[in-house]
PDB file of N, CA and C in Angstrom:
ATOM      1  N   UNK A   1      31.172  70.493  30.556  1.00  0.00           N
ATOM      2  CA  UNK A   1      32.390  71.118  31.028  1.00  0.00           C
ATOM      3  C   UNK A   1      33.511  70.768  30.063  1.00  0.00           C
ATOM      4  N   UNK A   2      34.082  71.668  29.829  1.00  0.00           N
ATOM      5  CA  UNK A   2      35.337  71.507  28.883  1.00  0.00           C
ATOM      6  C   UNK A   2      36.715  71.911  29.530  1.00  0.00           C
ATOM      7  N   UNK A   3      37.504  71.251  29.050  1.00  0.00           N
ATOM      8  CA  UNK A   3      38.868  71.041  29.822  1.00  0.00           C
ATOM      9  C   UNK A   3      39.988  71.687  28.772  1.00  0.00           C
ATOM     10  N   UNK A   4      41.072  72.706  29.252  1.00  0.00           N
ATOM     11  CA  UNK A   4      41.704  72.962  28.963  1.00  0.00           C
ATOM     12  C   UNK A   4      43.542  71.925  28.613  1.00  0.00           C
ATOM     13  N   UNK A   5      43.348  71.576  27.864  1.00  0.00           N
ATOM     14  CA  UNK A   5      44.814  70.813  27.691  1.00  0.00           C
ATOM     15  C   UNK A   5      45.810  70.991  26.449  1.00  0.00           C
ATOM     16  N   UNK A   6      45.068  72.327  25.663  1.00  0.00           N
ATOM     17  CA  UNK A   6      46.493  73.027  24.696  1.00  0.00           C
ATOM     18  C   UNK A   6      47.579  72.780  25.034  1.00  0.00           C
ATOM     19  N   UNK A   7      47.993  73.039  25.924  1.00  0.00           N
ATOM     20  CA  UNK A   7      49.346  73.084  26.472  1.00  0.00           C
ATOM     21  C   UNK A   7      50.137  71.731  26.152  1.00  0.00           C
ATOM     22  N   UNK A   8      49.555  70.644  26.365  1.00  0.00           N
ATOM     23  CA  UNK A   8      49.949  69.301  26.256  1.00  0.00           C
ATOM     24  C   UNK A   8      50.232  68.751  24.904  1.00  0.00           C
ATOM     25  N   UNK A   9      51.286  68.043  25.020  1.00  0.00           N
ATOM     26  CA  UNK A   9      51.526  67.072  23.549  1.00  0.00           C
ATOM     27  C   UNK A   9      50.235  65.475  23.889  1.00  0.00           C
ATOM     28  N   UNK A  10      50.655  65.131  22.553  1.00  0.00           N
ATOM     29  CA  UNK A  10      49.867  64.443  22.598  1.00  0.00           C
ATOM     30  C   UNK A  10      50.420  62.890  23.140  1.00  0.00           C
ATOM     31  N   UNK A  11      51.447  62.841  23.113  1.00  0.00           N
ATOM     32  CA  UNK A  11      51.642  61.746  23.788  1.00  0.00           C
ATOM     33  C   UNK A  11      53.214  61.980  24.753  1.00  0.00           C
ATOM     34  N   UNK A  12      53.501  60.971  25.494  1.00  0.00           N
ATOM     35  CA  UNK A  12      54.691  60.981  26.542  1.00  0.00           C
ATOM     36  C   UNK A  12      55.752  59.997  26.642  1.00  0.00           C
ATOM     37  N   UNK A  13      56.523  60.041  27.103  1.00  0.00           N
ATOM     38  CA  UNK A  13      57.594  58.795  27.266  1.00  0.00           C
ATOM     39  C   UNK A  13      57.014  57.785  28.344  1.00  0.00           C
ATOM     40  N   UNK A  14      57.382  56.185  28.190  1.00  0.00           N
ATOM     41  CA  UNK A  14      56.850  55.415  28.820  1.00  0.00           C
ATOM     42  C   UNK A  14      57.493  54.135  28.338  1.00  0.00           C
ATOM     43  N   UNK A  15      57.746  53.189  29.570  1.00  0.00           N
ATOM     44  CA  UNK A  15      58.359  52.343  29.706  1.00  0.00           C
ATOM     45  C   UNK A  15      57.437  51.067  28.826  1.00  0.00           C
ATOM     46  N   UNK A  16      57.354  50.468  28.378  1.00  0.00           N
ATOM     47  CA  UNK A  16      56.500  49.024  27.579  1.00  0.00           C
ATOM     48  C   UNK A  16      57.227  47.912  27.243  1.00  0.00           C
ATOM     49  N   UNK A  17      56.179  46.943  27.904  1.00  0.00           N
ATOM     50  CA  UNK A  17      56.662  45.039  27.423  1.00  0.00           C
ATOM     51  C   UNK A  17      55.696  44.560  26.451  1.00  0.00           C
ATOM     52  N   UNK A  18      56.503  44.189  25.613  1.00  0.00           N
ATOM     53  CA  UNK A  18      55.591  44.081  24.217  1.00  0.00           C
ATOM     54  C   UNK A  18      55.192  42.437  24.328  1.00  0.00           C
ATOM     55  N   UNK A  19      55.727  41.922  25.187  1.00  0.00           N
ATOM     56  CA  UNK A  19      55.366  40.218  25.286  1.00  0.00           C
ATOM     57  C   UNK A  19      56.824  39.821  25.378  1.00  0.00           C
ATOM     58  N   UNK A  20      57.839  40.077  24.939  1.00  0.00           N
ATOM     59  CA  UNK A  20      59.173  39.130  24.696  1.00  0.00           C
ATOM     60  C   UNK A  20      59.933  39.241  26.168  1.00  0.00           C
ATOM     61  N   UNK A  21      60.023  38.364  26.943  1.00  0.00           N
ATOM     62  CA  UNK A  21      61.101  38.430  27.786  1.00  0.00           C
ATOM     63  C   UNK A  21      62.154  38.841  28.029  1.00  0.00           C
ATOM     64  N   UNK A  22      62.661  39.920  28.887  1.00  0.00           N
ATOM     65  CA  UNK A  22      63.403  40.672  29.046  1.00  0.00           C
ATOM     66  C   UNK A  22      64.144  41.448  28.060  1.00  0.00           C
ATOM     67  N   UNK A  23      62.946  42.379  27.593  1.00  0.00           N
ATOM     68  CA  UNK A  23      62.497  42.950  26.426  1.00  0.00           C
ATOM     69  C   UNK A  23      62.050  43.719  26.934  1.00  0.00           C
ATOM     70  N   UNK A  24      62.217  45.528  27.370  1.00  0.00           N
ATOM     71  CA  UNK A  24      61.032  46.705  27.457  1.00  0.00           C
ATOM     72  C   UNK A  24      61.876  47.341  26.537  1.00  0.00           C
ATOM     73  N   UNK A  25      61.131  48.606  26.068  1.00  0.00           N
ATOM     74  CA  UNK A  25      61.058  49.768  25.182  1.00  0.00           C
ATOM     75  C   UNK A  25      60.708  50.448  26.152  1.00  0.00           C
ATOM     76  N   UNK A  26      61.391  51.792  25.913  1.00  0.00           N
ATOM     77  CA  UNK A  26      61.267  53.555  26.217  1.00  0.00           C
ATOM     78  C   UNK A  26      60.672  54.154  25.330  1.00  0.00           C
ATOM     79  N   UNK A  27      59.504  54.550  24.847  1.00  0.00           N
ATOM     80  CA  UNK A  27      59.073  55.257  23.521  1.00  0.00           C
ATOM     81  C   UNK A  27      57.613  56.199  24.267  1.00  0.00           C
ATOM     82  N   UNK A  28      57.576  56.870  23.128  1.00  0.00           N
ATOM     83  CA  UNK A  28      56.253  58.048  22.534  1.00  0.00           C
ATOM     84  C   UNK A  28      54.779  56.934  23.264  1.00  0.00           C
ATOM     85  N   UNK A  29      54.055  57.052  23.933  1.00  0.00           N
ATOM     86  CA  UNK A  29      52.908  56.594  24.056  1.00  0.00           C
ATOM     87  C   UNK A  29      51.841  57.326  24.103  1.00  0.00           C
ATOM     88  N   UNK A  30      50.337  56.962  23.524  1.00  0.00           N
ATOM     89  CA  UNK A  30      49.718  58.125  23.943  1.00  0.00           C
ATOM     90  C   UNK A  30      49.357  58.608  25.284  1.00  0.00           C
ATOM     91  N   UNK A  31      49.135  59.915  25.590  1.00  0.00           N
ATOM     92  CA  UNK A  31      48.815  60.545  26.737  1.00  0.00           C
ATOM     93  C   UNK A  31      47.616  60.165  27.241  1.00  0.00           C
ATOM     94  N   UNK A  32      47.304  59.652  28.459  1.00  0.00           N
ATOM     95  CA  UNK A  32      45.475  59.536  28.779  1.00  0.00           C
ATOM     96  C   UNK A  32      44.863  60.714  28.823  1.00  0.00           C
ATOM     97  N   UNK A  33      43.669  60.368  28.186  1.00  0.00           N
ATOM     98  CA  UNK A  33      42.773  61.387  28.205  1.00  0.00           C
ATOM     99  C   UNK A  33      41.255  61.556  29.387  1.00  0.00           C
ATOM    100  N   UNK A  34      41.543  62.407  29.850  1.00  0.00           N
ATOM    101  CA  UNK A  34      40.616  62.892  31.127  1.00  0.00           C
ATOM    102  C   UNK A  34      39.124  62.930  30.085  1.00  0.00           C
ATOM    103  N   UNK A  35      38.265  62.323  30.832  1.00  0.00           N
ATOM    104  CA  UNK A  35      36.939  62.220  29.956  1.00  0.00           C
ATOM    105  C   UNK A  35      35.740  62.968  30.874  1.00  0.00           C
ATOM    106  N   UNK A  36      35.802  62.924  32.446  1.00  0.00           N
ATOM    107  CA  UNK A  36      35.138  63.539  33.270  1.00  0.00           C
ATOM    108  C   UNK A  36      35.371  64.296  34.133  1.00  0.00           C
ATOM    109  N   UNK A  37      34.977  65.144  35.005  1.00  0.00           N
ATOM    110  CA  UNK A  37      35.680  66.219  35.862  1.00  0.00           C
ATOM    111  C   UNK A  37      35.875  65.592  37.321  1.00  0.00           C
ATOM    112  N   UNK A  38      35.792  64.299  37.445  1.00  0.00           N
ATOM    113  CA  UNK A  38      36.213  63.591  38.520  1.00  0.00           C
ATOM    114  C   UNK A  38      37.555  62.457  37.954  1.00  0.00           C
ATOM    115  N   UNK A  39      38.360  63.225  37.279  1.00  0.00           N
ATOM    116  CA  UNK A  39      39.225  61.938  36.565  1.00  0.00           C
ATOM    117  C   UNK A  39      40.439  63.279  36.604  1.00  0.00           C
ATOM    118  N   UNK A  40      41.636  62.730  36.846  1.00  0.00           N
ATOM    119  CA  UNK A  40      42.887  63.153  36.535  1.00  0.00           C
ATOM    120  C   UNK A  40      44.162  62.546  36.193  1.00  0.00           C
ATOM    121  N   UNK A  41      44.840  63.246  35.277  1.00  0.00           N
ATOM    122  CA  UNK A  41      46.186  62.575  35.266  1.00  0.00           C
ATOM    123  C   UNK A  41      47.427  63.297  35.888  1.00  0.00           C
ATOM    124  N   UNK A  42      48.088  61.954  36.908  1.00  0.00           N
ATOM    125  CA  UNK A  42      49.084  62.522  37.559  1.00  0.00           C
ATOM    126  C   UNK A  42      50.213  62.265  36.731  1.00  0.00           C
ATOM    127  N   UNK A  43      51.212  63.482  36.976  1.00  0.00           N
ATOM    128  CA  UNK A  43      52.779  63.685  36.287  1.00  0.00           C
ATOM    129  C   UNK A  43      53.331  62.983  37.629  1.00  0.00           C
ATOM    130  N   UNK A  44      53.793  61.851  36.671  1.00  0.00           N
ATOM    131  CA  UNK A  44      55.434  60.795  37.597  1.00  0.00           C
ATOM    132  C   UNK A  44      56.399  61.432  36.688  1.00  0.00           C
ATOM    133  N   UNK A  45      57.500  61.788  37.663  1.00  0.00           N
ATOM    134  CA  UNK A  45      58.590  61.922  36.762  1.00  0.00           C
ATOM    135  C   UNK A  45      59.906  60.903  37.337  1.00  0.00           C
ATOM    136  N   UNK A  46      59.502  59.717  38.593  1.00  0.00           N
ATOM    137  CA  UNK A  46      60.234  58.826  38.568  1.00  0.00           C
ATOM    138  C   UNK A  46      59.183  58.001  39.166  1.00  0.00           C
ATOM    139  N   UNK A  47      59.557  56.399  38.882  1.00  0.00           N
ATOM    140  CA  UNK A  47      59.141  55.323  39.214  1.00  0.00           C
ATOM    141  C   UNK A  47      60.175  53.801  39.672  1.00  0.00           C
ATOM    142  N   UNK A  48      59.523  53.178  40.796  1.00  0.00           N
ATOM    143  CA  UNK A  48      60.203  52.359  41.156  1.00  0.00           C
ATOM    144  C   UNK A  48      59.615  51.206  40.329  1.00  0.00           C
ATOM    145  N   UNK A  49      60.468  50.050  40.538  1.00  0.00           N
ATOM    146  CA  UNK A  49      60.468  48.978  40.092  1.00  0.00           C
ATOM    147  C   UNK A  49      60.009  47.878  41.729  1.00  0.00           C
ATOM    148  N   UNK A  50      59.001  47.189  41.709  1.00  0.00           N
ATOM    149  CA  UNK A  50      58.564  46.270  42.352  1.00  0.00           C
ATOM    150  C   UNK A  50      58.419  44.759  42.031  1.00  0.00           C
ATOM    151  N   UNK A  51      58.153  43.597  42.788  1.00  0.00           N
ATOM    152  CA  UNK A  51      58.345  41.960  42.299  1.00  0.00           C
ATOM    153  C   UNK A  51      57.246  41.741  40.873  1.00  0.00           C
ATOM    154  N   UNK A  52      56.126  42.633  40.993  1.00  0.00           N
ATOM    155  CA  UNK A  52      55.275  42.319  40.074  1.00  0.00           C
ATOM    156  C   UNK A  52      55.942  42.861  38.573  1.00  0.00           C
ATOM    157  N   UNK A  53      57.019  43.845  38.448  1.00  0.00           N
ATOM    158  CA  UNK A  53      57.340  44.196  37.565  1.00  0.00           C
ATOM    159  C   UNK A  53      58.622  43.228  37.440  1.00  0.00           C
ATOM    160  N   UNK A  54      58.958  42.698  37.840  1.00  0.00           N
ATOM    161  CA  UNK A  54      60.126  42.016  37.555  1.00  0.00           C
ATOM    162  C   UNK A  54      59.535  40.551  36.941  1.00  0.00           C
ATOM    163  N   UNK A  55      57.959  39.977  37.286  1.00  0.00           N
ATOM    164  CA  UNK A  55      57.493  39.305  36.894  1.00  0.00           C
ATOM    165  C   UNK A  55      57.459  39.363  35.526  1.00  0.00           C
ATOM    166  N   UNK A  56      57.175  40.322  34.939  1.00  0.00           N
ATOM    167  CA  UNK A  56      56.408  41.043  33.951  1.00  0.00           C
ATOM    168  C   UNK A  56      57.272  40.843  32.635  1.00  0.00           C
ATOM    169  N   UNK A  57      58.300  41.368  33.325  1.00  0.00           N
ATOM    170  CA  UNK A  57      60.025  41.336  32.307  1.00  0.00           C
ATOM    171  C   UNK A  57      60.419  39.974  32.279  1.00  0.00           C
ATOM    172  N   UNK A  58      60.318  39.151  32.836  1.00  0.00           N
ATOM    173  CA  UNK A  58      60.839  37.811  32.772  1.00  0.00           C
ATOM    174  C   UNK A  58      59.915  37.000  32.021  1.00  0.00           C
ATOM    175  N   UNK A  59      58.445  37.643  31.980  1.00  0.00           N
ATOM    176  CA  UNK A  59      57.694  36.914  31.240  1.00  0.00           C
ATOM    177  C   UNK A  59      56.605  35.632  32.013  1.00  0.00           C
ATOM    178  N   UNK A  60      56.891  36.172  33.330  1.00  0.00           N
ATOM    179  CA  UNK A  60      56.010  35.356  33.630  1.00  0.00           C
ATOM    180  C   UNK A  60      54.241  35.393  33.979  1.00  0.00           C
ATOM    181  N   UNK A  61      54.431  36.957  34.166  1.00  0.00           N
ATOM    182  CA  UNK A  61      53.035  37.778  33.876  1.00  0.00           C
ATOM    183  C   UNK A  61      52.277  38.449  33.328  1.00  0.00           C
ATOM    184  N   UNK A  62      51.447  38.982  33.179  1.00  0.00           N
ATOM    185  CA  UNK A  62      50.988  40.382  32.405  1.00  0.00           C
ATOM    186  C   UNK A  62      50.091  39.798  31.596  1.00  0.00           C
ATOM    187  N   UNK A  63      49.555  41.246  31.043  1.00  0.00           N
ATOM    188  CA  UNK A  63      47.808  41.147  30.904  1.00  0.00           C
ATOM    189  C   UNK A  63      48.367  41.111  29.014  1.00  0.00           C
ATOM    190  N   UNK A  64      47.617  41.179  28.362  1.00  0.00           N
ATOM    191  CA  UNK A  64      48.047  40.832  26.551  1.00  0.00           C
ATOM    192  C   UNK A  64      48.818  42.569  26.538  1.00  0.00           C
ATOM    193  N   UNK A  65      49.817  41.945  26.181  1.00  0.00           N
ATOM    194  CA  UNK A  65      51.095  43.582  25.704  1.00  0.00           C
ATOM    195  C   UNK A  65      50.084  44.525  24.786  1.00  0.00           C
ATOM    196  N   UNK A  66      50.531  45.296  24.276  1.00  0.00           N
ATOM    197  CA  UNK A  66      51.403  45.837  25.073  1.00  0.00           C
ATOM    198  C   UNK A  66      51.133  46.462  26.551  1.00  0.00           C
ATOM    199  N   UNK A  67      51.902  46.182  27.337  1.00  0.00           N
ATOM    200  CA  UNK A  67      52.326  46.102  29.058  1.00  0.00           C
ATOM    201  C   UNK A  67      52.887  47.302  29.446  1.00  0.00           C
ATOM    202  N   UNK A  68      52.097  48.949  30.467  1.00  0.00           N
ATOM    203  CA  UNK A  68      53.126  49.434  30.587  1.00  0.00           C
ATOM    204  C   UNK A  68      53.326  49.612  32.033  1.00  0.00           C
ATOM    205  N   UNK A  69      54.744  49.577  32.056  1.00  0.00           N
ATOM    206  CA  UNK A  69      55.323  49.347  33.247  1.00  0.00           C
ATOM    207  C   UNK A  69      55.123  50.778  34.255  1.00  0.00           C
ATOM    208  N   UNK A  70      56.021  50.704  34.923  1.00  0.00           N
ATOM    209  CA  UNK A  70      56.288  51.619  36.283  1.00  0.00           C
ATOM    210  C   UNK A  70      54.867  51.859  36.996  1.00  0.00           C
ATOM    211  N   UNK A  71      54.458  51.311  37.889  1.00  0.00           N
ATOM    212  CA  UNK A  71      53.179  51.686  38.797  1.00  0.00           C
ATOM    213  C   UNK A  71      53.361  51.915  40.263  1.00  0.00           C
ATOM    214  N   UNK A  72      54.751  51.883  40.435  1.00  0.00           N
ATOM    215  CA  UNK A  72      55.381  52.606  41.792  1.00  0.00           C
ATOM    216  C   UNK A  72      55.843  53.865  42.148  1.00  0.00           C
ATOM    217  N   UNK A  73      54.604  55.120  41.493  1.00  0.00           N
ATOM    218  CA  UNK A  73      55.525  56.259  42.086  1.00  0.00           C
ATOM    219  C   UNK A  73      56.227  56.730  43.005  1.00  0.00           C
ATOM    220  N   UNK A  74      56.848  57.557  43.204  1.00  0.00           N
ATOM    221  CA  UNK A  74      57.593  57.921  44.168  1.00  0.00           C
ATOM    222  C   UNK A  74      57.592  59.520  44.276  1.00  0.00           C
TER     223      UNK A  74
END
Protein backbone atom coordinates (compact mmCIF):
# COMPACT_ATOMS: atom_id res chain seq x y z
CA UNK A 1 0.00 0.00 0.00
CA UNK A 2 1.28 3.33 -0.86
CA UNK A 3 0.46 6.53 0.77
CA UNK A 4 -0.17 9.69 -0.67
CA UNK A 5 1.82 12.70 1.05
CA UNK A 6 2.87 15.18 -2.02
CA UNK A 7 1.13 17.62 -0.51
CA UNK A 8 3.39 17.78 2.59
CA UNK A 9 6.74 19.55 3.28
CA UNK A 10 9.15 17.79 4.56
CA UNK A 11 9.54 18.96 7.78
CA UNK A 12 7.44 21.31 10.52
CA UNK A 13 7.83 23.73 13.31
CA UNK A 14 8.53 22.29 16.75
CA UNK A 15 9.40 23.21 20.04
CA UNK A 16 13.18 21.39 21.22
CA UNK A 17 15.55 21.08 24.42
CA UNK A 18 18.82 20.53 23.25
CA UNK A 19 20.14 19.62 26.93
CA UNK A 20 20.90 23.31 28.29
CA UNK A 21 18.59 24.51 30.93
CA UNK A 22 16.09 26.79 30.27
CA UNK A 23 17.03 26.69 26.81
CA UNK A 24 14.20 25.53 23.99
CA UNK A 25 14.33 26.37 20.27
CA UNK A 26 11.32 26.85 17.79
CA UNK A 27 12.77 25.44 14.48
CA UNK A 28 12.25 23.23 11.08
CA UNK A 29 12.12 19.50 12.39
CA UNK A 30 11.63 16.61 10.41
CA UNK A 31 8.05 15.50 9.75
CA UNK A 32 7.23 11.73 10.98
CA UNK A 33 6.90 9.44 8.59
CA UNK A 34 3.84 6.97 8.49
CA UNK A 35 5.50 3.53 7.63
CA UNK A 36 2.20 1.31 7.97
CA UNK A 37 -1.49 1.68 7.29
CA UNK A 38 -2.23 1.36 10.98
CA UNK A 39 0.04 4.46 11.91
CA UNK A 40 -0.94 8.18 11.67
CA UNK A 41 0.13 11.57 12.14
CA UNK A 42 -1.97 13.95 14.03
CA UNK A 43 -1.91 17.93 13.17
CA UNK A 44 -1.59 19.91 16.79
CA UNK A 45 -1.82 23.28 16.08
CA UNK A 46 -1.70 24.15 19.93
CA UNK A 47 -0.15 22.53 22.90
CA UNK A 48 -0.17 22.82 26.59
CA UNK A 49 2.59 22.86 28.83
CA UNK A 50 2.44 20.24 31.86
CA UNK A 51 4.93 19.50 35.30
CA UNK A 52 6.83 16.98 33.17
CA UNK A 53 7.64 19.70 30.71
CA UNK A 54 8.64 22.15 33.07
CA UNK A 55 10.94 19.37 34.37
CA UNK A 56 12.47 19.09 31.14
CA UNK A 57 13.34 22.96 30.78
CA UNK A 58 14.87 23.23 34.07
CA UNK A 59 16.92 20.35 33.32
CA UNK A 60 15.98 18.06 35.53
CA UNK A 61 14.67 15.41 33.06
CA UNK A 62 14.59 14.03 29.71
CA UNK A 63 15.67 11.31 27.61
CA UNK A 64 19.40 12.33 25.57
CA UNK A 65 18.27 15.80 23.51
CA UNK A 66 17.49 16.50 21.40
CA UNK A 67 13.99 16.68 23.52
CA UNK A 68 10.78 17.58 21.80
CA UNK A 69 8.46 19.20 23.76
CA UNK A 70 4.60 19.85 23.75
CA UNK A 71 2.77 16.35 24.40
CA UNK A 72 -0.40 18.04 25.72
CA UNK A 73 -2.72 18.58 22.93
CA UNK A 74 -5.55 20.40 23.13
Amino acid sequence: MSYNVSCLSASMRGVVYDGMPFDMQVRDIPRPIVLSENEVVVRVTTAAICGSDLHVYRGYMGGNPPWGMGHEAI
